[in-house]
N, C-alpha and C. Protein backbone atom coordinates (compact mmCIF):
# COMPACT_ATOMS: atom_id res chain seq x y z
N UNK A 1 23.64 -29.52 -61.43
CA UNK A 1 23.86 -28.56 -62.50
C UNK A 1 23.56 -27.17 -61.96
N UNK A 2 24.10 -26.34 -62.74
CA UNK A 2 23.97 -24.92 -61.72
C UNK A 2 23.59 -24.05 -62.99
N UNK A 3 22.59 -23.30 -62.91
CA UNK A 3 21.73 -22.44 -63.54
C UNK A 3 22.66 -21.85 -64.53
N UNK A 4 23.25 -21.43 -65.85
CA UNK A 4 23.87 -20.89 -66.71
C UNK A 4 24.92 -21.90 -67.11
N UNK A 5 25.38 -22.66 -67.29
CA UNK A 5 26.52 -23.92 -66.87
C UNK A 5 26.19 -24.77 -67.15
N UNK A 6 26.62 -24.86 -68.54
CA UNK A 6 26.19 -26.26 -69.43
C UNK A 6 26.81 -27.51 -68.74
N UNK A 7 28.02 -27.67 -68.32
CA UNK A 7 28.94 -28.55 -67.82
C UNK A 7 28.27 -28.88 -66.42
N UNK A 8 28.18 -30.29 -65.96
CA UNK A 8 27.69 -30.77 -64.60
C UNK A 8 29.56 -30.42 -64.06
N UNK A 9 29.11 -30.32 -62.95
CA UNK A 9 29.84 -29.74 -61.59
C UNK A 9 30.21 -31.06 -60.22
N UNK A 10 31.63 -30.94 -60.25
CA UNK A 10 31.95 -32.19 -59.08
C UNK A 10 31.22 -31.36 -57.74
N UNK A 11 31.22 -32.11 -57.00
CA UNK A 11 30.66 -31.37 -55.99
C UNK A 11 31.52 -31.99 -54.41
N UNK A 12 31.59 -31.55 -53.83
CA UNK A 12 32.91 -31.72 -52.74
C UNK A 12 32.12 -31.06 -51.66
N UNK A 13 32.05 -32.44 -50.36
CA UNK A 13 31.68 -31.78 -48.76
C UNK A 13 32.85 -30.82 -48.60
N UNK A 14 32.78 -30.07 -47.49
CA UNK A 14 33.60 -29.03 -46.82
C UNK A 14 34.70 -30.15 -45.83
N UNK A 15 35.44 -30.02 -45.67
CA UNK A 15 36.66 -31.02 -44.52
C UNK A 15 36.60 -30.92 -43.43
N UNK A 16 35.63 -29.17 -42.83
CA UNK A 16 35.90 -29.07 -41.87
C UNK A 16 34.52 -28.86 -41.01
N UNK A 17 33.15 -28.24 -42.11
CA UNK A 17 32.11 -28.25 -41.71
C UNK A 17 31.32 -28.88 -43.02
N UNK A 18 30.64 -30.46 -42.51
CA UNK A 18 29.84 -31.52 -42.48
C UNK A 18 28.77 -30.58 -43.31
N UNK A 19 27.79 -29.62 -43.54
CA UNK A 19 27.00 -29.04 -43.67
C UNK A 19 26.96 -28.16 -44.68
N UNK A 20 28.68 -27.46 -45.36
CA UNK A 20 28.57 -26.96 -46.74
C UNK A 20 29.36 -28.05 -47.53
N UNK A 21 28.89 -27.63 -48.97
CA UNK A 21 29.17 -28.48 -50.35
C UNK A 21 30.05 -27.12 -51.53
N UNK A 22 31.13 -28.04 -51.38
CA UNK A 22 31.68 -26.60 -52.64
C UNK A 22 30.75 -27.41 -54.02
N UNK A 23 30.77 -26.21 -54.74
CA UNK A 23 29.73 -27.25 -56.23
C UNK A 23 30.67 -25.88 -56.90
N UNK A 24 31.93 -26.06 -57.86
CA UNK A 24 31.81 -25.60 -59.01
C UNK A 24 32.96 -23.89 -58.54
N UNK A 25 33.56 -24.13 -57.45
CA UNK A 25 34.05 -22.99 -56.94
C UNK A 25 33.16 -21.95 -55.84
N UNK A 26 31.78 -22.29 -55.98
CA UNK A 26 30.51 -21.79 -54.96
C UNK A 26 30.49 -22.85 -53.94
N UNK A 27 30.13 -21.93 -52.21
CA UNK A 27 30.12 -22.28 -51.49
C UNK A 27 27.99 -22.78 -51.48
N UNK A 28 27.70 -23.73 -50.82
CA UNK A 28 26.54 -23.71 -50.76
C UNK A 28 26.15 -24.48 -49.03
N UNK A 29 24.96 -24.26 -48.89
CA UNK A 29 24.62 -25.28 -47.56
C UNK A 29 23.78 -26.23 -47.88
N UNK A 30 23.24 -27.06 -46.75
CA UNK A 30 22.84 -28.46 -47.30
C UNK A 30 21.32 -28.27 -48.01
N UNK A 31 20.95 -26.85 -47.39
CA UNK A 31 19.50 -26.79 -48.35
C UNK A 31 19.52 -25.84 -49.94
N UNK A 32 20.74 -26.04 -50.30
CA UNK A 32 21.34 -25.68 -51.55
C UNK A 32 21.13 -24.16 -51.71
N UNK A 33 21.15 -23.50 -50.33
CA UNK A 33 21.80 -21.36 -50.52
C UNK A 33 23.12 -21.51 -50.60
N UNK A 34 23.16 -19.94 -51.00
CA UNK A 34 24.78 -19.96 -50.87
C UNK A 34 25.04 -19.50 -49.16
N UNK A 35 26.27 -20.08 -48.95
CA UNK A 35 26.70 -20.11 -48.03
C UNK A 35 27.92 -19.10 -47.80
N UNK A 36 27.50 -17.98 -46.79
CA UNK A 36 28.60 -17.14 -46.81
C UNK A 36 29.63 -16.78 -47.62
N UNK A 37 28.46 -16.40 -48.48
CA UNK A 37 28.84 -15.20 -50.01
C UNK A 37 28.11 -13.87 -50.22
N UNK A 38 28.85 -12.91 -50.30
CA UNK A 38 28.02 -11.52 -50.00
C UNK A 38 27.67 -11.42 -51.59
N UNK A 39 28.53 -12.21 -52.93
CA UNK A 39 27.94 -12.09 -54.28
C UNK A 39 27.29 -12.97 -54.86
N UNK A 40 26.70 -12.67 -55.92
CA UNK A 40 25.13 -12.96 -56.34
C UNK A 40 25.81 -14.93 -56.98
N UNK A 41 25.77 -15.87 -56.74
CA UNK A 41 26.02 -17.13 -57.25
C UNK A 41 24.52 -17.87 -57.98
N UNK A 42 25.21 -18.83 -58.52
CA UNK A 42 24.16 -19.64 -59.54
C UNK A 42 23.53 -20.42 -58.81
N UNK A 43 22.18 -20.73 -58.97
CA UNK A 43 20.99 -21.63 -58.72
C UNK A 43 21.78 -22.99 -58.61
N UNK A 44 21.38 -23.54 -57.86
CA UNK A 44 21.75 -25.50 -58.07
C UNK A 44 20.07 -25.88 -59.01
N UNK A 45 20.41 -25.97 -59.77
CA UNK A 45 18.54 -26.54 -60.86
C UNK A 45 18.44 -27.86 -61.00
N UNK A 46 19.49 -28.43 -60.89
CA UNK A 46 19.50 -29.76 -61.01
C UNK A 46 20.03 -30.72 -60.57
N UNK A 47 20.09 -32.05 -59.77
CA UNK A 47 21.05 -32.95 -58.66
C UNK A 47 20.78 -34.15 -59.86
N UNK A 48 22.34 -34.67 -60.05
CA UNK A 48 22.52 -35.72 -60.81
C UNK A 48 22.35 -37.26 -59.82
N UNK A 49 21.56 -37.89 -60.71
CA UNK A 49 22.07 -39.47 -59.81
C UNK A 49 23.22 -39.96 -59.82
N UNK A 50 23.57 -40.76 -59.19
CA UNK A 50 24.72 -41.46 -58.74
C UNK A 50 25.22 -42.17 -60.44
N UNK A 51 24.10 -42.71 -61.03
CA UNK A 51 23.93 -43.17 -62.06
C UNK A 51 25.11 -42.13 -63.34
N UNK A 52 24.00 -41.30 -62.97
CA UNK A 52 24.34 -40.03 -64.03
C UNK A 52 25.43 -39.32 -64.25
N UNK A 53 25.88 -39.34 -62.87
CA UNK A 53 27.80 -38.73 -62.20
C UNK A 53 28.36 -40.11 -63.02
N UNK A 54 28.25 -40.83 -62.37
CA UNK A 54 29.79 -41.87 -62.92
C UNK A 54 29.53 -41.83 -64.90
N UNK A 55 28.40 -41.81 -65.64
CA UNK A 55 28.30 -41.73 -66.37
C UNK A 55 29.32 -40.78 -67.67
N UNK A 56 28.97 -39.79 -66.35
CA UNK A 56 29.95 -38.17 -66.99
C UNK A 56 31.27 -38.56 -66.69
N UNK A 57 31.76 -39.11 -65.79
CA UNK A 57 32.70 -39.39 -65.24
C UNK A 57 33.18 -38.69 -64.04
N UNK A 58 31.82 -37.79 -63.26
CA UNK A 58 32.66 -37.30 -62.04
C UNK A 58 32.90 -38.73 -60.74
N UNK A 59 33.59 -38.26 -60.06
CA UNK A 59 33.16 -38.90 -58.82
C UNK A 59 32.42 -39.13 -57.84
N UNK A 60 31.83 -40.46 -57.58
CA UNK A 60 31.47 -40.80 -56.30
C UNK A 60 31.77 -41.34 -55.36
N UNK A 61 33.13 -41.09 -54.59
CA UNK A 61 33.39 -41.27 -53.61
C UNK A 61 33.48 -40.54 -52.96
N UNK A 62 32.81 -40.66 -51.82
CA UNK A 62 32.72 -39.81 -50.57
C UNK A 62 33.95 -39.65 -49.84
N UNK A 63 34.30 -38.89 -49.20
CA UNK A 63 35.80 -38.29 -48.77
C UNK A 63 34.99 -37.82 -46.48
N UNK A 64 35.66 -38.82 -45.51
CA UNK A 64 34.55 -37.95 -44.73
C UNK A 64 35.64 -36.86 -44.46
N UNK A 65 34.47 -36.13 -43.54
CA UNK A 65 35.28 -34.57 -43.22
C UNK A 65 36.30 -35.13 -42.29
N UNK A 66 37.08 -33.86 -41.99
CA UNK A 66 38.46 -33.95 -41.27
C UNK A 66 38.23 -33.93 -39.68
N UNK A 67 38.67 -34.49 -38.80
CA UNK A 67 38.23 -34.72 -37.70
C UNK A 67 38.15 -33.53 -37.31
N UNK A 68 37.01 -33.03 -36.12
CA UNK A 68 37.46 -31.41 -35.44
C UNK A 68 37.79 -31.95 -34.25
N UNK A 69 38.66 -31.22 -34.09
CA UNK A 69 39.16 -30.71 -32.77
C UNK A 69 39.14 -29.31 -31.82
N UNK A 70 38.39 -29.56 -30.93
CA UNK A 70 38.13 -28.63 -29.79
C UNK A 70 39.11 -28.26 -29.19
């Protein structure tokens, strides 16, 4: 859940870097900052259980990232 935002938020790894999470149109990193955003974004206040997501009806399936190539 993200600080002002009644509505829980799908939350989606990055495809290409393992390490950010889009949550809600905000970029974040794995210790929940924002991630290379120069404007002010919402708090993460709250992490749903697995329980709690399918409940709402988001998803839990994991998607892995996209292979990199060097």
């Amino acid at each position: 859940m993200l600080r002002e935002q009644d509505a829980p938020q799908q939350v989606r790894k990055d495809r290409v870097n393992p390490a950010v999470f889009h949550v809600g149109g905000y970029s974040y990193d794995i210790d929940g900052r924002a991630f290379y955003i120069s404007e002010a974004v919402p708090d993460i206040v709250h992490l749903l259980s697995m329980q709690e997501a399918r409940a709402l009806g988001l998803s839990t399936q994991y998607l892995a990232p996209a292979a990199i190539h060097l």
